[in-house]
N, C-alpha and C. Protein backbone atom coordinates (compact mmCIF):
# COMPACT_ATOMS: atom_id res chain seq x y z
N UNK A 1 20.01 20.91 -41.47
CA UNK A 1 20.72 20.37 -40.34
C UNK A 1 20.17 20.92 -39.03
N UNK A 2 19.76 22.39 -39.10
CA UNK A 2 19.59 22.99 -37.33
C UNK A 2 18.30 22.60 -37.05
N UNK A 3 16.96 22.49 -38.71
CA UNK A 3 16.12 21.54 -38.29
C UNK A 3 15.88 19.98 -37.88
N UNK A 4 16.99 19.55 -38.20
CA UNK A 4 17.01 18.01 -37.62
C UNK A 4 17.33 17.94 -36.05
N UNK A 5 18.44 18.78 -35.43
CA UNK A 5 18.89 18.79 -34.33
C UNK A 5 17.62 19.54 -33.35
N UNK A 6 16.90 20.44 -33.96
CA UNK A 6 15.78 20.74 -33.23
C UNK A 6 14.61 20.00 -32.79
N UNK A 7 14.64 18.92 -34.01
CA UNK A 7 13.87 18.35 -33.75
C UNK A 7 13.67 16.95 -33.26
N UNK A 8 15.25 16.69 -32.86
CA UNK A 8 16.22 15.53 -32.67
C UNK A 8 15.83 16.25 -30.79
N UNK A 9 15.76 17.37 -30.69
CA UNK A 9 15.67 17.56 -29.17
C UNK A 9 14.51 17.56 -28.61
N UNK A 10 13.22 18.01 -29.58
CA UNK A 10 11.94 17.88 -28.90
C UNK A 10 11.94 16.32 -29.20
N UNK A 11 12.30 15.24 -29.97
CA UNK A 11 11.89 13.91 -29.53
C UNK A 11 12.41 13.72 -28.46
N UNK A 12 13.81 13.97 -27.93
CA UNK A 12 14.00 13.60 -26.72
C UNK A 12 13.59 14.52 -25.12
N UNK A 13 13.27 15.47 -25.02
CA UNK A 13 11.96 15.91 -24.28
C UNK A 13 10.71 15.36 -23.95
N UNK A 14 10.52 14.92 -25.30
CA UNK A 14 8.74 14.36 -25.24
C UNK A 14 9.11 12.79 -24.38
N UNK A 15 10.30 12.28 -24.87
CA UNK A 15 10.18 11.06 -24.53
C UNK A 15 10.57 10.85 -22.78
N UNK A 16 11.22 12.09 -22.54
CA UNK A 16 11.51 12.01 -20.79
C UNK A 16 9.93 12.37 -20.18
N UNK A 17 9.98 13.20 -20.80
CA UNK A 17 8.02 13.74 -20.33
C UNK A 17 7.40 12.28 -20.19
N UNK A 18 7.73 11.24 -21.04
CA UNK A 18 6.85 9.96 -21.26
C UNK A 18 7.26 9.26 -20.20
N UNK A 19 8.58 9.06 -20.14
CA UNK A 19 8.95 7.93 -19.02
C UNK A 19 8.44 8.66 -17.46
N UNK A 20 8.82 9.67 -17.44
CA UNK A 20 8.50 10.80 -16.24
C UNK A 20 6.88 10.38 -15.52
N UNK A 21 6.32 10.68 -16.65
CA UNK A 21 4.75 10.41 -16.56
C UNK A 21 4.53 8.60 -16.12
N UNK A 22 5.17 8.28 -17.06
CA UNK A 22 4.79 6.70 -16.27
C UNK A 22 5.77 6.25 -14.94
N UNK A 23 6.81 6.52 -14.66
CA UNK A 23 7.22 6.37 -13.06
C UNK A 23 6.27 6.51 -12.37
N UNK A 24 5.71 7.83 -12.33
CA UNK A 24 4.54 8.93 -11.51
C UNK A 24 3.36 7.94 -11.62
N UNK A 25 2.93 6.80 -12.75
CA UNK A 25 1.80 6.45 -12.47
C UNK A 25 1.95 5.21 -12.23
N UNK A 26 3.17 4.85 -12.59
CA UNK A 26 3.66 3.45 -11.37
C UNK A 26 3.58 3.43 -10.17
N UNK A 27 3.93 4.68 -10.01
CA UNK A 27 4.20 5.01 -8.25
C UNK A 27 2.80 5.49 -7.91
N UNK A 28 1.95 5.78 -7.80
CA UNK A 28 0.70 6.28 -8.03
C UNK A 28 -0.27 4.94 -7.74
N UNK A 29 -0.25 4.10 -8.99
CA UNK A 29 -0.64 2.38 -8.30
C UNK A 29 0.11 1.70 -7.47
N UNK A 30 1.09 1.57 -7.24
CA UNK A 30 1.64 0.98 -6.24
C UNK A 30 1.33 1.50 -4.54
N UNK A 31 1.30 2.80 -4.45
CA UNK A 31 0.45 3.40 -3.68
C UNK A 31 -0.71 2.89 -2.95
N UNK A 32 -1.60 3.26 -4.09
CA UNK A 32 -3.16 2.66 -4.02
C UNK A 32 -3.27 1.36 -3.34
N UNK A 33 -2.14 0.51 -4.00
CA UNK A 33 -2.37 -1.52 -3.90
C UNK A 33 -1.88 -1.07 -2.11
N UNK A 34 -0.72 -0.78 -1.96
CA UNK A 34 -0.47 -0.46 -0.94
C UNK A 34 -1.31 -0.74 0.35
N UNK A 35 -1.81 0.74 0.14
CA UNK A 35 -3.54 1.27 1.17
C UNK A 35 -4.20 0.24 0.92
N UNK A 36 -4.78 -0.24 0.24
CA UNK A 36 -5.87 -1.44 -0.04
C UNK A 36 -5.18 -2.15 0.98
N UNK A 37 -3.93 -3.31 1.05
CA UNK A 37 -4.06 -4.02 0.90
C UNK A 37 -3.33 -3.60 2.93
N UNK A 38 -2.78 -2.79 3.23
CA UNK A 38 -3.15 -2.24 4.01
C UNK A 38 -4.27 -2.35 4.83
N UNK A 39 -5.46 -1.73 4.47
CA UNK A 39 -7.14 -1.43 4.89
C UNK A 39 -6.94 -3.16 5.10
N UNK A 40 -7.17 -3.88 4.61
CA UNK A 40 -7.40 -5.17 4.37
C UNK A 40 -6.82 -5.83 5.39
N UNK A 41 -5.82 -5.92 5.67
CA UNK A 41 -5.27 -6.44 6.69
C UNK A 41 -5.39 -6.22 7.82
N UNK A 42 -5.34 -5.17 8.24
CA UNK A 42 -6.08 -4.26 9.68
C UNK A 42 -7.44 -4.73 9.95
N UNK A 43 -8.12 -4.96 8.89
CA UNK A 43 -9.32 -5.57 9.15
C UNK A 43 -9.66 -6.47 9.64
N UNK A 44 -8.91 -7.31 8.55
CA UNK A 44 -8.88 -8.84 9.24
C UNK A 44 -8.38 -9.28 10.74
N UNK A 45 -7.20 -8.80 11.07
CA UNK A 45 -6.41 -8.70 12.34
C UNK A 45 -7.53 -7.92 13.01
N UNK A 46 -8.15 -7.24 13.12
CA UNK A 46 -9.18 -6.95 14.36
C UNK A 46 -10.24 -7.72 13.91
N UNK A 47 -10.62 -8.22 13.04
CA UNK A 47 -11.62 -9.29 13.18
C UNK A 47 -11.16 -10.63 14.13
N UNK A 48 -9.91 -11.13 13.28
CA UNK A 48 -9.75 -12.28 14.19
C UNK A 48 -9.23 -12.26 15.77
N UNK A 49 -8.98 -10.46 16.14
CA UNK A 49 -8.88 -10.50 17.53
C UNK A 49 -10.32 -10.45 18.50
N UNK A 50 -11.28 -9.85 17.75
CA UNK A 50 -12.71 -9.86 18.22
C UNK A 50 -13.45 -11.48 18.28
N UNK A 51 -12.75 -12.27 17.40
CA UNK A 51 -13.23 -13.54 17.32
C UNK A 51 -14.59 -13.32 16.22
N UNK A 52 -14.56 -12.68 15.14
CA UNK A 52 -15.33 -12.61 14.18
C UNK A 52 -14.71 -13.83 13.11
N UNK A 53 -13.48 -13.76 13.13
CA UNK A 53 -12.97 -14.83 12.61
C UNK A 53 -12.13 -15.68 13.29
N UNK A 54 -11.73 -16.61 12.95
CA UNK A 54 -10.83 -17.99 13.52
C UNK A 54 -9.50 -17.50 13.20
N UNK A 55 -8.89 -17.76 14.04
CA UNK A 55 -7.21 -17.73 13.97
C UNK A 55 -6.11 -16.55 14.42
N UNK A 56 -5.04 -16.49 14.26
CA UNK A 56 -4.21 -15.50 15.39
C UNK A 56 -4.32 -14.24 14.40
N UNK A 57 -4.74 -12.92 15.12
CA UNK A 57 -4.63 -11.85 14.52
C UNK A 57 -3.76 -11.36 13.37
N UNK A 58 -2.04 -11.65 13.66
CA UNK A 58 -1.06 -11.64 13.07
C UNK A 58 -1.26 -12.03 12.14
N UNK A 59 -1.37 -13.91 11.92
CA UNK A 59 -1.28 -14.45 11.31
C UNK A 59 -2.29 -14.10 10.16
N UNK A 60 -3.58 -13.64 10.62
CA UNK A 60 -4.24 -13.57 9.83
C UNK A 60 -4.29 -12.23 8.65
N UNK A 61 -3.68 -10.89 9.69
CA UNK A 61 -3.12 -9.99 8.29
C UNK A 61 -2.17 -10.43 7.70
N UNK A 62 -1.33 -10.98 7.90
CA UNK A 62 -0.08 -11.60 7.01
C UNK A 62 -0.76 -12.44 5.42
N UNK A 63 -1.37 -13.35 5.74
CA UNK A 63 -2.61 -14.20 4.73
C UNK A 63 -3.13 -12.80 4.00
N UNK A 64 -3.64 -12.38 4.43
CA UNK A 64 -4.70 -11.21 3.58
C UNK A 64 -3.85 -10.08 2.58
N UNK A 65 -2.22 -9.56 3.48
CA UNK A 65 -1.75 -8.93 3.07
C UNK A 65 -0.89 -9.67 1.38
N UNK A 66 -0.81 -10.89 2.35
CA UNK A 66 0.25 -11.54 1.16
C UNK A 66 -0.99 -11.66 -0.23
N UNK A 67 -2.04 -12.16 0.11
CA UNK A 67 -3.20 -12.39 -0.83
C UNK A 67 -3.38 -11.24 -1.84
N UNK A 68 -3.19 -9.78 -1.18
CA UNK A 68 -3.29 -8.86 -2.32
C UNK A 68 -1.79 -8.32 -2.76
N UNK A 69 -0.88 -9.40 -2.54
CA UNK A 69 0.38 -8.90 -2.90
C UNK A 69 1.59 -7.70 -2.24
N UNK A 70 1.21 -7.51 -0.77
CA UNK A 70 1.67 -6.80 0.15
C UNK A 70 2.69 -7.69 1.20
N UNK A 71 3.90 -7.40 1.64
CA UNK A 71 4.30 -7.96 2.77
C UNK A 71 4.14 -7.15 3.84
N UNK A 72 3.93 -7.88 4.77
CA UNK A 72 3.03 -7.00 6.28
C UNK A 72 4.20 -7.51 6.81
N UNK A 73 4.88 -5.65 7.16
CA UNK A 73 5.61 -5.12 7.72
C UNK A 73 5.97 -5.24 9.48
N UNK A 74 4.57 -4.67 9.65
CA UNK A 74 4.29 -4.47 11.48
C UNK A 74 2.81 -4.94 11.46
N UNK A 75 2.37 -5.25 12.76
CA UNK A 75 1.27 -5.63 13.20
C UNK A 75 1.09 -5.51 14.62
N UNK A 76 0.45 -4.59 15.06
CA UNK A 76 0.15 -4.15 16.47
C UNK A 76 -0.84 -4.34 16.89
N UNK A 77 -1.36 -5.05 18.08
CA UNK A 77 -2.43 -5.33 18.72
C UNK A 77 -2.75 -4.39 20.33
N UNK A 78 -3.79 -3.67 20.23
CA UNK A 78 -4.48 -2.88 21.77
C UNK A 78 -5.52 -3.64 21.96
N UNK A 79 -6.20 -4.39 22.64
CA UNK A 79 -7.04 -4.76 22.81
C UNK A 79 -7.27 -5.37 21.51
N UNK A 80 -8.93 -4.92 20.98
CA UNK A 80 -9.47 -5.23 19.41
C UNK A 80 -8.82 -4.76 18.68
N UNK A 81 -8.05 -4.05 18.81
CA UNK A 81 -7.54 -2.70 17.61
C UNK A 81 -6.15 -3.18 17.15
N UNK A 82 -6.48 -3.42 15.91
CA UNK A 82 -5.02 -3.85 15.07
C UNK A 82 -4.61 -2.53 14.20
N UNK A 83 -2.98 -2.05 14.25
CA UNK A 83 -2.44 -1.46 13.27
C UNK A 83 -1.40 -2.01 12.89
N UNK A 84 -1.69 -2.15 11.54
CA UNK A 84 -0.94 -2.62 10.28
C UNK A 84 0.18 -1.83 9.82
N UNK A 85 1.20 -2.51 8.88
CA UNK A 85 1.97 -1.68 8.17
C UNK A 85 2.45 -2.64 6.77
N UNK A 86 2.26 -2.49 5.69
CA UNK A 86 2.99 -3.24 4.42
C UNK A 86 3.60 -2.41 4.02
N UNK A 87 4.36 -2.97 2.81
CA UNK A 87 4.85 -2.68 1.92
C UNK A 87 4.61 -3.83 0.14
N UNK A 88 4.35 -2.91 -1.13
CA UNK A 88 4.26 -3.60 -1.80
C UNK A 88 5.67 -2.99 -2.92
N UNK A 89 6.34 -3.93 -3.45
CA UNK A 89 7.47 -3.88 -4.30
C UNK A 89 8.61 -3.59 -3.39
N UNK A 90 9.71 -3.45 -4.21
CA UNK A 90 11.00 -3.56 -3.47
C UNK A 90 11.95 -2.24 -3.88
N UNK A 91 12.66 -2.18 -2.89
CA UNK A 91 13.50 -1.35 -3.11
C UNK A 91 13.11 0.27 -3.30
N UNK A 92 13.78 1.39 -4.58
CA UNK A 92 13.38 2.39 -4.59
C UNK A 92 12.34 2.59 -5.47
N UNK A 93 11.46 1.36 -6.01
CA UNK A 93 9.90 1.27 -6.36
C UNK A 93 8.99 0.80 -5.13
N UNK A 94 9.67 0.82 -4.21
CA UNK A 94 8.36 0.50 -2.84
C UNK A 94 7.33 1.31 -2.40
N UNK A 95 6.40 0.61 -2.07
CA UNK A 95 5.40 1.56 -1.62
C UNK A 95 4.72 0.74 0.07
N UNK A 96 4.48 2.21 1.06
CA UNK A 96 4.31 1.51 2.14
C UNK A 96 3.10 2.31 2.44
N UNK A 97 2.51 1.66 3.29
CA UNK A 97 0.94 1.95 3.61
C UNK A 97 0.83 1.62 5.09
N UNK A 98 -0.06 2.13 6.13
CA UNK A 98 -0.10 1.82 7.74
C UNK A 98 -1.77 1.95 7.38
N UNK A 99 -2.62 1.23 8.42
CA UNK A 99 -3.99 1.38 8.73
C UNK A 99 -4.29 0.47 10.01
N UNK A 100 -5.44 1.39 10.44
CA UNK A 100 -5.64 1.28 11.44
C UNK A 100 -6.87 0.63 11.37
N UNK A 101 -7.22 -0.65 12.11
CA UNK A 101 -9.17 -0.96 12.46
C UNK A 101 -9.01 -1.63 13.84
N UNK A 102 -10.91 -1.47 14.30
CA UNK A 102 -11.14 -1.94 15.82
C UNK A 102 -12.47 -1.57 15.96
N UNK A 103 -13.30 -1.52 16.86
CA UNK A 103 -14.26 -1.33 17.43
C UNK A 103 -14.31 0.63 17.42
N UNK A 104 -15.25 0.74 16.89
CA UNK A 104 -15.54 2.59 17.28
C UNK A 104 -14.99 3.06 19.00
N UNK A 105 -14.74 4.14 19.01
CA UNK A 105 -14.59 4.38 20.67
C UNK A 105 -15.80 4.66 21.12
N UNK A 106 -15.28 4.66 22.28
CA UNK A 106 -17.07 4.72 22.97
C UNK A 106 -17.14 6.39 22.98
N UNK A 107 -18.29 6.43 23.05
CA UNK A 107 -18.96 8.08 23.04
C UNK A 107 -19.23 8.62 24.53
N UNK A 108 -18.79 9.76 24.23
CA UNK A 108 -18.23 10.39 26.15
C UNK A 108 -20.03 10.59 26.24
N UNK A 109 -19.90 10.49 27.40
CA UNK A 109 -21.78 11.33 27.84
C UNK A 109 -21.92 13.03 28.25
């Protein structure tokens, strides 16, 4: 009997260790898609404010973000320079990501 209950407790240990571990690597990719999709959007939005591409900055991280499965949060325009903000999933599985793109700054003399 005290070996069944002992060993009735390391299965249930091992198995929180298991779920534990995969939250952590749910959250871990969701992350990642995040930043990507993030990077991605910032990109695009200072492309299409430079006129590298066609169409309204906004509009155009919104397309890119939604494309890798992100909803774009914020979208800020300085000049060329777009910063982004998504989020991918909902709720207390969300994951949010900000990035920044534009033209290099200029170099002091």
């Amino acid at each position: 009997m005290a070996g069944s209950t002992v060993a009735l407790g390391a299965l249930a240990v091992a198995a929180t260790l298991a779920f534990s571990g995969g939250v952590a690597g749910a959250a871990s990719i969701r992350a990642a898609r995040a930043s990507g999709a993030a990077d991605a959007a910032a990109l695009a939005a200072a492309d299409a404010a430079s006129g590298a591409v066609t169409g309204l900055p906004c509009e155009r991280a919104e397309q890119v973000a939604a494309a890798a499965g992100a909803a774009l949060l914020v979208c800020d325009l300085d000049a060329l320079t777009a910063t982004v903000r998504v989020r991918v999933g909902a709720g207390a599985f969300a994951a949010e990501a900000r990035a920044r793109a534009g033209p290099a700054p200029a170099a002091e003399p």
